[in-house]
C-alpha atoms as a PDB file:
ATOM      1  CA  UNK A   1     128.886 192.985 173.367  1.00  0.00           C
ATOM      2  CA  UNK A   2     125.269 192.494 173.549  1.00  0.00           C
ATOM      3  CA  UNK A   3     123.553 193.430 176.845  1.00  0.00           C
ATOM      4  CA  UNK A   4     120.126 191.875 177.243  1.00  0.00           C
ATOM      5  CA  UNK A   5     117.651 194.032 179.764  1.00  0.00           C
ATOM      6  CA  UNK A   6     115.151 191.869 181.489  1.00  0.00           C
ATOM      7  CA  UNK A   7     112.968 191.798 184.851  1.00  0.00           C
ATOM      8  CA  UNK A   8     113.316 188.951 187.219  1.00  0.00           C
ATOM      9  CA  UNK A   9     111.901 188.032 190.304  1.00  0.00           C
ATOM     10  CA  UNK A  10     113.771 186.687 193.349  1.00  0.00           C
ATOM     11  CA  UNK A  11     112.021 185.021 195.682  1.00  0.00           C
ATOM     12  CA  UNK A  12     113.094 183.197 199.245  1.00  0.00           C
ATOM     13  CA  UNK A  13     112.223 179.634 199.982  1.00  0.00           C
ATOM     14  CA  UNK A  14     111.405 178.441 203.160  1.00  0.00           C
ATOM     15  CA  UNK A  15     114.896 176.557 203.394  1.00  0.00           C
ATOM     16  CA  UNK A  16     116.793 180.470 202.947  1.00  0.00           C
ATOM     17  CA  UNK A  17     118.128 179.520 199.434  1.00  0.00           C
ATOM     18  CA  UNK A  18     117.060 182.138 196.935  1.00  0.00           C
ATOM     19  CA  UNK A  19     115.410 181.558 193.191  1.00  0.00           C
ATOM     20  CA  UNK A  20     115.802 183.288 190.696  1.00  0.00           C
ATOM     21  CA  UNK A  21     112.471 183.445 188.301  1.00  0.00           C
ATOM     22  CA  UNK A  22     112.657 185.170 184.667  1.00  0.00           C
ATOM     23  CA  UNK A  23     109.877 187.888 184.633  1.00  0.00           C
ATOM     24  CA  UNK A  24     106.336 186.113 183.043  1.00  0.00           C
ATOM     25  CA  UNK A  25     106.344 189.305 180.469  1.00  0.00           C
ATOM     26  CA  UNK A  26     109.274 188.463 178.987  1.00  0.00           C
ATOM     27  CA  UNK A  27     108.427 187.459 175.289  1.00  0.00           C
ATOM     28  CA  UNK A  28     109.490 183.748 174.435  1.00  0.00           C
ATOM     29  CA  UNK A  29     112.732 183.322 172.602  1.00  0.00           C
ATOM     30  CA  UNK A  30     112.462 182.145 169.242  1.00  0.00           C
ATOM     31  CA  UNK A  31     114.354 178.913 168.365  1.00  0.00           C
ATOM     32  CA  UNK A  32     117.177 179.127 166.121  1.00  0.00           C
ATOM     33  CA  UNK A  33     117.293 178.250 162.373  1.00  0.00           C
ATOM     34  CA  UNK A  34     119.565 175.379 161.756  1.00  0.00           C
ATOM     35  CA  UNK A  35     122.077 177.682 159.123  1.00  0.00           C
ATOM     36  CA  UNK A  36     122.214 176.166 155.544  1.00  0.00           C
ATOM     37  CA  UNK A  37     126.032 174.516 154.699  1.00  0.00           C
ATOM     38  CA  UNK A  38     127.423 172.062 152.379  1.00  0.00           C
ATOM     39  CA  UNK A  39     127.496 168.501 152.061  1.00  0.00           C
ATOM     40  CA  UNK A  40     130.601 166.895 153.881  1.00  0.00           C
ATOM     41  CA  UNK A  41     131.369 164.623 151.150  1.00  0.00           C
ATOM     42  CA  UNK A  42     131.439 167.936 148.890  1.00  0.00           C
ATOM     43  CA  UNK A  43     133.942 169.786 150.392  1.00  0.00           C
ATOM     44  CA  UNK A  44     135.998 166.574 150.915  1.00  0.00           C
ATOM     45  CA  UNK A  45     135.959 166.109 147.510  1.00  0.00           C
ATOM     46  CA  UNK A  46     136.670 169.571 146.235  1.00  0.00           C
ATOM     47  CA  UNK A  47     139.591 169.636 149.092  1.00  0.00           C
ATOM     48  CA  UNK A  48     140.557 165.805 147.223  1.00  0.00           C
ATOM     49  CA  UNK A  49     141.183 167.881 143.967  1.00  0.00           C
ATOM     50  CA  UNK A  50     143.083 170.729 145.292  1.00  0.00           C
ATOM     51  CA  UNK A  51     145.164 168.357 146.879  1.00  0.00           C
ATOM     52  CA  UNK A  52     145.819 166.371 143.718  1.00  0.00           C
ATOM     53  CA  UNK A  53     146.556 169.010 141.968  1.00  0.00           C
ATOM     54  CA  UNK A  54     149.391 170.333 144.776  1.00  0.00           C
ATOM     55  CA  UNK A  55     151.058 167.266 144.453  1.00  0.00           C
ATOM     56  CA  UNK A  56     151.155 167.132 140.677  1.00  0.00           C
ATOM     57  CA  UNK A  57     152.768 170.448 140.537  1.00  0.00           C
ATOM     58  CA  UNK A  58     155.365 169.753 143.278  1.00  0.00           C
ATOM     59  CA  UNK A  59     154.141 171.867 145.778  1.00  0.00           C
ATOM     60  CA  UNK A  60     153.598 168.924 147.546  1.00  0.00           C
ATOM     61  CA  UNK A  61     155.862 165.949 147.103  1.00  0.00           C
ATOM     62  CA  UNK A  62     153.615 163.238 148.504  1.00  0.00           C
ATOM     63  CA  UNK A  63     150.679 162.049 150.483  1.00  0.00           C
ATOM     64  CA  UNK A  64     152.549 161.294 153.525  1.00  0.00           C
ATOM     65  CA  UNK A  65     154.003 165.325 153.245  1.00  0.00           C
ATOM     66  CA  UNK A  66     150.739 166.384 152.823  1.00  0.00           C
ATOM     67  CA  UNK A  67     149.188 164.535 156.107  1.00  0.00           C
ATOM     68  CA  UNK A  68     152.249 165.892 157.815  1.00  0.00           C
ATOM     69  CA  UNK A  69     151.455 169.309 157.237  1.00  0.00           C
ATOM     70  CA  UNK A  70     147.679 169.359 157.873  1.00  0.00           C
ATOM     71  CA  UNK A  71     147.851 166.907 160.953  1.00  0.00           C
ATOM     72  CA  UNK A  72     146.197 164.112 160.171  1.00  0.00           C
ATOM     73  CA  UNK A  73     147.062 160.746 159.537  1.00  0.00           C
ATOM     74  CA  UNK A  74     148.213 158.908 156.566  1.00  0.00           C
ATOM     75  CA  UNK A  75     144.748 156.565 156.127  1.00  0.00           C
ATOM     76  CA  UNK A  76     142.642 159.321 156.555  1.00  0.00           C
ATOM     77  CA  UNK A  77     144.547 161.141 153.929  1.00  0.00           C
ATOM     78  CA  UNK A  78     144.251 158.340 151.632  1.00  0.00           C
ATOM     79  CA  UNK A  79     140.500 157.650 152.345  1.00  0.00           C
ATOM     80  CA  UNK A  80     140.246 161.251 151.256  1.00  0.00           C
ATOM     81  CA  UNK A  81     142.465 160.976 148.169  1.00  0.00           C
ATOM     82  CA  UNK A  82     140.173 157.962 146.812  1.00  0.00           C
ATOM     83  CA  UNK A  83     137.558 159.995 146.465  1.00  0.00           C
ATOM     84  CA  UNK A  84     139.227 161.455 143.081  1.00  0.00           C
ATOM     85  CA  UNK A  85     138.560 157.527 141.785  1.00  0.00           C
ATOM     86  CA  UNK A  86     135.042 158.171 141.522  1.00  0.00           C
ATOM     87  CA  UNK A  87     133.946 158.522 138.041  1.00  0.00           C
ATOM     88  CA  UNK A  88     133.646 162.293 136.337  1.00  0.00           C
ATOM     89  CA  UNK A  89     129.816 162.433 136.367  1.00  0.00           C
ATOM     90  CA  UNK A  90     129.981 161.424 140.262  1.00  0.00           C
ATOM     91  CA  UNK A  91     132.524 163.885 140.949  1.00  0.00           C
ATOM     92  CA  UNK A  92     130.544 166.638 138.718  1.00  0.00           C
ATOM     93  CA  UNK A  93     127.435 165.133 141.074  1.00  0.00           C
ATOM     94  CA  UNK A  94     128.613 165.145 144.431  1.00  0.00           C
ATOM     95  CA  UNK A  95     130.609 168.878 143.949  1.00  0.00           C
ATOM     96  CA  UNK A  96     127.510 169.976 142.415  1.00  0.00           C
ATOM     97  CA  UNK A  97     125.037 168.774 145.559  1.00  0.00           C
ATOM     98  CA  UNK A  98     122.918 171.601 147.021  1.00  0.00           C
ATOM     99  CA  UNK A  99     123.253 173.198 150.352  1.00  0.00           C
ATOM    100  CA  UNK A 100     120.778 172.030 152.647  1.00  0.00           C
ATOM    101  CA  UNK A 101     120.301 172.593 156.700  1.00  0.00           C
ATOM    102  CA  UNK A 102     119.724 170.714 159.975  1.00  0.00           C
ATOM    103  CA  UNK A 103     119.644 166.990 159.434  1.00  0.00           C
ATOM    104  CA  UNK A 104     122.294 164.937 157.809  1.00  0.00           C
ATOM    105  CA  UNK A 105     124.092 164.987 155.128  1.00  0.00           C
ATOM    106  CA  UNK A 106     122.543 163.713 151.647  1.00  0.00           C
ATOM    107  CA  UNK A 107     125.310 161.557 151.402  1.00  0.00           C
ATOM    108  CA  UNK A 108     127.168 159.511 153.917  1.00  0.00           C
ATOM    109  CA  UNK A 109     131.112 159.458 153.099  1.00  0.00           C
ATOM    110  CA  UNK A 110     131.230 155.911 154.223  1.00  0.00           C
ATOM    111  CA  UNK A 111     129.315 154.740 151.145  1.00  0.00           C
ATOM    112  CA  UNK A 112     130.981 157.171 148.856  1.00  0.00           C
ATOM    113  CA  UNK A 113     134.367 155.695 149.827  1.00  0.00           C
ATOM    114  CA  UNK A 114     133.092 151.733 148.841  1.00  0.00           C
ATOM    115  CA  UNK A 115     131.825 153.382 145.380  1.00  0.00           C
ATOM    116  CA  UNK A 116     135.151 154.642 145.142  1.00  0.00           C
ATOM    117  CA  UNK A 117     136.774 151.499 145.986  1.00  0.00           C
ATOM    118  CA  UNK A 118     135.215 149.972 142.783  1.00  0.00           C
ATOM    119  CA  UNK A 119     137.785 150.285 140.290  1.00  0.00           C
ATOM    120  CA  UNK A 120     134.462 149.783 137.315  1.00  0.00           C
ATOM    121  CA  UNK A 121     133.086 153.636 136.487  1.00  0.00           C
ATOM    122  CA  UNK A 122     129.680 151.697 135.372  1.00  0.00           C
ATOM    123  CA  UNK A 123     129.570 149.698 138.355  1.00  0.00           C
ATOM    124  CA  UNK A 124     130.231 152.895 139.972  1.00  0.00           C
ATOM    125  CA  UNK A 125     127.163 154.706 138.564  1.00  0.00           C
ATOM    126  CA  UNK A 126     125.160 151.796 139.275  1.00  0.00           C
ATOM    127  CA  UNK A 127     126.297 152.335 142.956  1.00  0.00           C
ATOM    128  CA  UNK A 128     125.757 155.606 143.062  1.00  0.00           C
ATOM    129  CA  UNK A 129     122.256 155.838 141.486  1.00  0.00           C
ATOM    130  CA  UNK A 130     121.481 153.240 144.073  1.00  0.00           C
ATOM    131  CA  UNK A 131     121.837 155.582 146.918  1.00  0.00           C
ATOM    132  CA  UNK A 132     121.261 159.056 144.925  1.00  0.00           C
ATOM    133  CA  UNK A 133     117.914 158.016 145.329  1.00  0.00           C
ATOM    134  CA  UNK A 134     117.726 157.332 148.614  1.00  0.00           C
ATOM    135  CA  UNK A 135     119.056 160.765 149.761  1.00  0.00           C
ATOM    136  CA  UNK A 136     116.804 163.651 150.119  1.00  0.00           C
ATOM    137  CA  UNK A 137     116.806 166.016 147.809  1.00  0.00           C
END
């Protein structure tokens, strides 16, 4: 429990309602940092291949078993799944993006999932390098 000690001032107004006024030598707070964390589109991807790999070895038996058990629905489990189409070197790309804070992510997952939809891996690259530069780095 934290317990903050602090002077404060009540005054009356002429209406009888009280106010409450924080002491003037209380130091001003400092505003928080914005804590560092990982792209979205990262951990969806890296949660993508764990998934795969459950329901290769039978751990899982299906998609559809799989959104059961996590609680969420069967298109948002298979926009997640089609982010294992993207070619290797995106995959090795987006799993490999840095952690960054405040803002928004590098990446937006909507555009990740229309470079997946491209069944091409060098139309996918072309995609990708197309808004890999766009994104702060």
């Amino acid at each position: 429990m934290i317990s903050v000690k602090r002077r404060i001032e009540v005054k009356n107004t002429p209406t009888g309602k009280r106010l409450v006024l924080a002491s003037s030598a209380a130091a001003p707070a400092e505003p928080p940092q914005p804590e560092a964390r990982v792209p979205n589109v990262s951990r969806l991807l890296a949660l993508a291949i764990q998934f795969e790999e459950q329901i290769r070895s039978g751990a899982v038996c299906d998609q559809s078993a799989l959104a059961r058990r996590l609680k969420v629905t069967q298109p948002r489990m298979t926009q997640i799944m089609n982010l294992t189409l993207l070619a290797p070197a995106i995959q090795e790309q987006v799993l490999s993006m840095k952690v960054f804070s405040g803002g928004r992510d590098p990446v937006n997952e909507r555009r990740l999932r229309r470079i997946a939809g491209e069944p091409c891996w060098q139309r996918q690259m072309e995609m990708w390098h197309r808004i890999a530069l766009k994104a702060p780095h």
